[in-house]
N, C-alpha and C. Protein backbone atom coordinates (compact mmCIF):
# COMPACT_ATOMS: atom_id res chain seq x y z
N UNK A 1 6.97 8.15 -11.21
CA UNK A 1 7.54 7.94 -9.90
C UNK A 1 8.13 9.23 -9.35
N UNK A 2 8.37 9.89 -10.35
CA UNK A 2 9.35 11.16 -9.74
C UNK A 2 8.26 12.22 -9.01
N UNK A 3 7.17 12.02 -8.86
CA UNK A 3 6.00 13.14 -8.37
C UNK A 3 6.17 12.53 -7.12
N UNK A 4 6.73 11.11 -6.31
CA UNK A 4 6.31 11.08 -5.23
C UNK A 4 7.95 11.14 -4.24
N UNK A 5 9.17 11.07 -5.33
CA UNK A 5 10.39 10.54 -5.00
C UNK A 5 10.73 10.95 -3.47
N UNK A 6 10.85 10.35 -2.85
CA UNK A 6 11.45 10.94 -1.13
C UNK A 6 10.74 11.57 -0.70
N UNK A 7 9.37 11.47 -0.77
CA UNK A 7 7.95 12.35 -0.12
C UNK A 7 8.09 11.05 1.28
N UNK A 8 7.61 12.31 2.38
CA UNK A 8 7.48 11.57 3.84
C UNK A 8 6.36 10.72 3.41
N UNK A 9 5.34 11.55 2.75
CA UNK A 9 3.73 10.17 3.13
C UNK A 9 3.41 10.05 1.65
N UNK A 10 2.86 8.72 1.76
CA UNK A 10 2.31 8.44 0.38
C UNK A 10 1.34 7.54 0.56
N UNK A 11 -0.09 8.22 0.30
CA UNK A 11 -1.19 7.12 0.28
C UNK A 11 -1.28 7.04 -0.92
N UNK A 12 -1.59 5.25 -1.28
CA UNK A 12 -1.83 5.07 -2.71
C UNK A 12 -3.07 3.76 -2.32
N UNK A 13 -3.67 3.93 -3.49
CA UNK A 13 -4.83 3.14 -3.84
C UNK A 13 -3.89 1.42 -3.67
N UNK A 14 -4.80 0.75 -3.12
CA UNK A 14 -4.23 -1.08 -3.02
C UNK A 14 -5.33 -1.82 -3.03
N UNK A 15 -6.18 -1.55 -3.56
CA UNK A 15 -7.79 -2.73 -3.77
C UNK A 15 -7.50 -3.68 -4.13
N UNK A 16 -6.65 -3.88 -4.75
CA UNK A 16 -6.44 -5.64 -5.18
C UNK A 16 -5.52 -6.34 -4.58
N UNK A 17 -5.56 -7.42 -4.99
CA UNK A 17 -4.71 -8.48 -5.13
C UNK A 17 -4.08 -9.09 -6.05
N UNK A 18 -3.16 -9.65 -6.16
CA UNK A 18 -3.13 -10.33 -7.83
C UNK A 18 -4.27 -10.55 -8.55
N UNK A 19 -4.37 -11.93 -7.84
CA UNK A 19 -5.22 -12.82 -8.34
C UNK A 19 -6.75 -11.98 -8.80
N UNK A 20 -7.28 -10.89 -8.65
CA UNK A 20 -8.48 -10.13 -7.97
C UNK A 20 -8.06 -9.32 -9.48
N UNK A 21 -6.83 -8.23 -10.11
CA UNK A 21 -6.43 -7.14 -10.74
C UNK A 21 -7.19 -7.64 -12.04
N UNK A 22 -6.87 -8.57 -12.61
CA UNK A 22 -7.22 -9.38 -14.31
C UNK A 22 -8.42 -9.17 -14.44
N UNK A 23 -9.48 -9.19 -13.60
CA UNK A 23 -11.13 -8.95 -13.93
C UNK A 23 -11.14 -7.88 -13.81
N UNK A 24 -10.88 -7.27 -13.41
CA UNK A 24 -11.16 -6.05 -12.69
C UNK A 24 -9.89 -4.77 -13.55
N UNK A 25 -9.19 -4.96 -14.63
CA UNK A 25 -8.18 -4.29 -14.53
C UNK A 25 -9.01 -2.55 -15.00
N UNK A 26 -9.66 -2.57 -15.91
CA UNK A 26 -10.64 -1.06 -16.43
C UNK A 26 -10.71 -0.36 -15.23
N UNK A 27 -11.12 -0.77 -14.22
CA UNK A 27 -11.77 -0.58 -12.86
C UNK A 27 -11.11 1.03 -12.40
N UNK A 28 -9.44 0.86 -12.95
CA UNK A 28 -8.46 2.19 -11.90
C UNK A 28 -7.92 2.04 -10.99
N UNK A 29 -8.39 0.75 -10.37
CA UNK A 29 -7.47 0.43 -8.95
C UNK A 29 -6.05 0.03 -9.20
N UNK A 30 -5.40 -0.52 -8.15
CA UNK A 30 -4.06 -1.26 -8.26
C UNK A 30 -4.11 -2.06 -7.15
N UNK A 31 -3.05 -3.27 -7.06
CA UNK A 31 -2.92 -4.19 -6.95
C UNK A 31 -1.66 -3.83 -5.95
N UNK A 32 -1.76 -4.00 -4.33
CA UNK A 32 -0.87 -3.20 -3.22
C UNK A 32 0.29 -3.66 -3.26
N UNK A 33 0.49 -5.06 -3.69
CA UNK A 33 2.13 -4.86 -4.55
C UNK A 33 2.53 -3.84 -5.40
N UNK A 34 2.12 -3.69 -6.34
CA UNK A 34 2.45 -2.73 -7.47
C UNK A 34 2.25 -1.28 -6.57
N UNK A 35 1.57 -0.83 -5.98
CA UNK A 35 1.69 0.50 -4.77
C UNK A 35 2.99 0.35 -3.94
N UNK A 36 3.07 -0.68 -3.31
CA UNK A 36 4.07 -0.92 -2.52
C UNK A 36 5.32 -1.07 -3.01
N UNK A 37 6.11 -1.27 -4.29
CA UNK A 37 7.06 -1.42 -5.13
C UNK A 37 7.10 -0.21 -5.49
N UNK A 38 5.97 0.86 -6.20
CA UNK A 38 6.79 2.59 -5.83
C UNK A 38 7.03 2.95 -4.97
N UNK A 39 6.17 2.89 -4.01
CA UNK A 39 7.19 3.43 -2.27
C UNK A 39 8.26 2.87 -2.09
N UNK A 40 8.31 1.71 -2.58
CA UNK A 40 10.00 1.41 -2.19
C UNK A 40 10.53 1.86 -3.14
N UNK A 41 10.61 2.01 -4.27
CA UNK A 41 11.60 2.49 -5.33
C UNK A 41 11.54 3.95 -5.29
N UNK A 42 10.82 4.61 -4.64
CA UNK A 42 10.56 5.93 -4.66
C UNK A 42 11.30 6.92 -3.34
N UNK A 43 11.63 5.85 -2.42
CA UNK A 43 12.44 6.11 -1.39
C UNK A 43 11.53 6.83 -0.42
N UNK A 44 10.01 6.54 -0.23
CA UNK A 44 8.93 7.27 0.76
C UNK A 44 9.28 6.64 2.00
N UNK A 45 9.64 7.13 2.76
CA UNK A 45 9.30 7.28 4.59
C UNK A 45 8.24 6.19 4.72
N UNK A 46 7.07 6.94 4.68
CA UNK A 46 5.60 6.43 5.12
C UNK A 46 5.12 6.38 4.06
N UNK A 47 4.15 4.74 4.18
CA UNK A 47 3.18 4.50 3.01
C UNK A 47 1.89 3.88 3.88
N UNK A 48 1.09 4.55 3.31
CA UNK A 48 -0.26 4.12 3.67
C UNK A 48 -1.55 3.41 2.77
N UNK A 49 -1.87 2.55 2.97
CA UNK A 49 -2.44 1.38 1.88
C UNK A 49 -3.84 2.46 1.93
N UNK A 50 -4.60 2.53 1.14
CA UNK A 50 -5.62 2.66 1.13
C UNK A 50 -6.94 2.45 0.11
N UNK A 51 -7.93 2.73 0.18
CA UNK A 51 -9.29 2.17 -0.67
C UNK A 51 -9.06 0.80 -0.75
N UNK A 52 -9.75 0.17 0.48
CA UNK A 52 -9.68 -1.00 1.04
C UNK A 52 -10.70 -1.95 0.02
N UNK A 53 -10.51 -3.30 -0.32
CA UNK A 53 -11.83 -3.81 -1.03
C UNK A 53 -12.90 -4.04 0.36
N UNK A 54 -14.00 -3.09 -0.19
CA UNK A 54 -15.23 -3.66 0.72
C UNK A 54 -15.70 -4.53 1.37
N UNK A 55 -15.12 -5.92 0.29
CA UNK A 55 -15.13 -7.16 0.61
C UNK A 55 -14.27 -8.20 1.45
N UNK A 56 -13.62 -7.52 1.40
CA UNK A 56 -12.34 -7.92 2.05
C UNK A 56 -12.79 -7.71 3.89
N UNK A 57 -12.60 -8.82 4.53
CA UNK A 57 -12.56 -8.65 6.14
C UNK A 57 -11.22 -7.94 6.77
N UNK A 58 -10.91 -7.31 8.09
CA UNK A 58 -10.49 -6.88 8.52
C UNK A 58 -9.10 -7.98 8.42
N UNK A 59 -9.30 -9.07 9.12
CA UNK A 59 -8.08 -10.02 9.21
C UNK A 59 -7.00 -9.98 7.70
N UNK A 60 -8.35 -10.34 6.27
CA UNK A 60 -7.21 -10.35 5.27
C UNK A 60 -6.85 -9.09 5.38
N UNK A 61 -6.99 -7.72 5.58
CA UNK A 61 -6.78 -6.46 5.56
C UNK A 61 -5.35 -6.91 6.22
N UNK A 62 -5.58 -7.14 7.39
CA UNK A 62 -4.12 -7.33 8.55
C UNK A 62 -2.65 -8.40 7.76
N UNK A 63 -3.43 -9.07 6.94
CA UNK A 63 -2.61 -10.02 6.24
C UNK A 63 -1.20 -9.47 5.04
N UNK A 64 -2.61 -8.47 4.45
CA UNK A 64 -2.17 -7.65 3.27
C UNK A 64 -0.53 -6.86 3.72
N UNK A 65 -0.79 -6.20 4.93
CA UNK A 65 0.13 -5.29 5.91
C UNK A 65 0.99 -5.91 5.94
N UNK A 66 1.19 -7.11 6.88
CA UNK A 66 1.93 -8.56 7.64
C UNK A 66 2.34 -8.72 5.88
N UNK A 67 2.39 -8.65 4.68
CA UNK A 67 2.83 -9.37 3.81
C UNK A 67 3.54 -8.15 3.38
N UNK A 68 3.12 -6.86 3.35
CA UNK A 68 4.31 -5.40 3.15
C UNK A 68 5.30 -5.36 4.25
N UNK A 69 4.87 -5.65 4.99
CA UNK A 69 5.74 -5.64 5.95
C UNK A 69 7.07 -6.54 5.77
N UNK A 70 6.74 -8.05 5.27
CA UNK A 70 7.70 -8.82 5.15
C UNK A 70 8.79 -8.35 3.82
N UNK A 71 7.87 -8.17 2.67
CA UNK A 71 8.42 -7.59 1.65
C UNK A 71 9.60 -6.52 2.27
N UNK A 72 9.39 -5.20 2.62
CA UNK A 72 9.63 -3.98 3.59
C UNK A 72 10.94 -4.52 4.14
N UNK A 73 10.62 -5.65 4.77
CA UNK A 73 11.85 -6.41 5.91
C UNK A 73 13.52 -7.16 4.52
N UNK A 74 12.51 -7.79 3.90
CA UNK A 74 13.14 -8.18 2.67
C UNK A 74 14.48 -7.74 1.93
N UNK A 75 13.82 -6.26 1.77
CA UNK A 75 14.36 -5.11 1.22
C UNK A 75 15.46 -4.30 1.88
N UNK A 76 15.35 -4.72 3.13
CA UNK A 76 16.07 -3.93 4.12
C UNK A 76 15.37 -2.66 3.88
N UNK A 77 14.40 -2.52 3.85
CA UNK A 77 14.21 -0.75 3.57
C UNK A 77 13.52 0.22 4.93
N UNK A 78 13.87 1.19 5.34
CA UNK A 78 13.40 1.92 6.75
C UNK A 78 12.02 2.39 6.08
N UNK A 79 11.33 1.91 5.13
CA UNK A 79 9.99 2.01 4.62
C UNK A 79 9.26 2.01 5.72
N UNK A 80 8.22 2.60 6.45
CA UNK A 80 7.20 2.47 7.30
C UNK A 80 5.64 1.99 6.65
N UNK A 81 4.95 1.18 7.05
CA UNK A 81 3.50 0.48 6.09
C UNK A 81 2.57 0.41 7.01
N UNK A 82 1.51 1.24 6.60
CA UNK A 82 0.07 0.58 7.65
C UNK A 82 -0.99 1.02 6.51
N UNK A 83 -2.12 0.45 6.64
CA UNK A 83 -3.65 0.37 6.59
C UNK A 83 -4.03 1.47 6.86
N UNK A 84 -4.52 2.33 6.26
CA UNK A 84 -5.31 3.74 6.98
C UNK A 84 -6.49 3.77 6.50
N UNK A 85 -7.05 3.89 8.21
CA UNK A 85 -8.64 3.30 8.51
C UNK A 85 -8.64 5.27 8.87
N UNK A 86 -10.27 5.11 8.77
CA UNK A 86 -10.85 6.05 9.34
C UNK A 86 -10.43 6.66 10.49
N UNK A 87 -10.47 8.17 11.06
CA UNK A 87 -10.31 8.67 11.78
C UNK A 87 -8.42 8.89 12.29
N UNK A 88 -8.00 7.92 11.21
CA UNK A 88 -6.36 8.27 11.62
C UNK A 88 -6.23 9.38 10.73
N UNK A 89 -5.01 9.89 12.24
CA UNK A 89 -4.44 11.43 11.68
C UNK A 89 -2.68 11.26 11.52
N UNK A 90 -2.39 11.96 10.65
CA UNK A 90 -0.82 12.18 10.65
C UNK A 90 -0.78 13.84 10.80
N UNK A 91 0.66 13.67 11.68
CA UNK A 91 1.19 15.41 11.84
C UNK A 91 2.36 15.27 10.67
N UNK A 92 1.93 16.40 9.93
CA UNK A 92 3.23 16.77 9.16
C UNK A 92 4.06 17.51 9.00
């Protein structure tokens, strides 16, 4: 955790889901709870979900967010959370 502690941006891998991680655990991915629980414990600004499952439609994509988000709200934390799709830019 300490490589990312109070970094403004942090994209981390979120391909899974719970339910989805258990077959799949060899794979390398993570499970965007478990991403989203170091940005918050890590005290990051901005977190950006990324390596989307393929399979996954846009809406559950929006769901995934809408559910960091609530977590995020939960926490009281000034955490910032989005989805980063193609062609988005950040100034740093």
């Amino acid at each position: 955790m300490e490589f990312c502690r109070g970094c403004d941006v942090l994209f981390h891998d979120s391909e899974y889901v719970e339910g989805e991680y258990n077959e799949k655990i060899t794979w390398g991915h993570s499970v965007y709870k478990d991403s989203l629980r170091l940005a918050l414990e890590a005290g990051v600004k901005q977190f950006g979900l990324f390596h989307h499952n393929q399979n996954r439609t846009d809406d559950a994509q929006d769901e995934i967010v809408a559910d960091c988000h609530r977590i995020i709200r939960e926490k009281n934390s000034p955490l910032q959370c989005l989805a980063i799709s193609q062609g988005l830019e950040f100034t740093l």
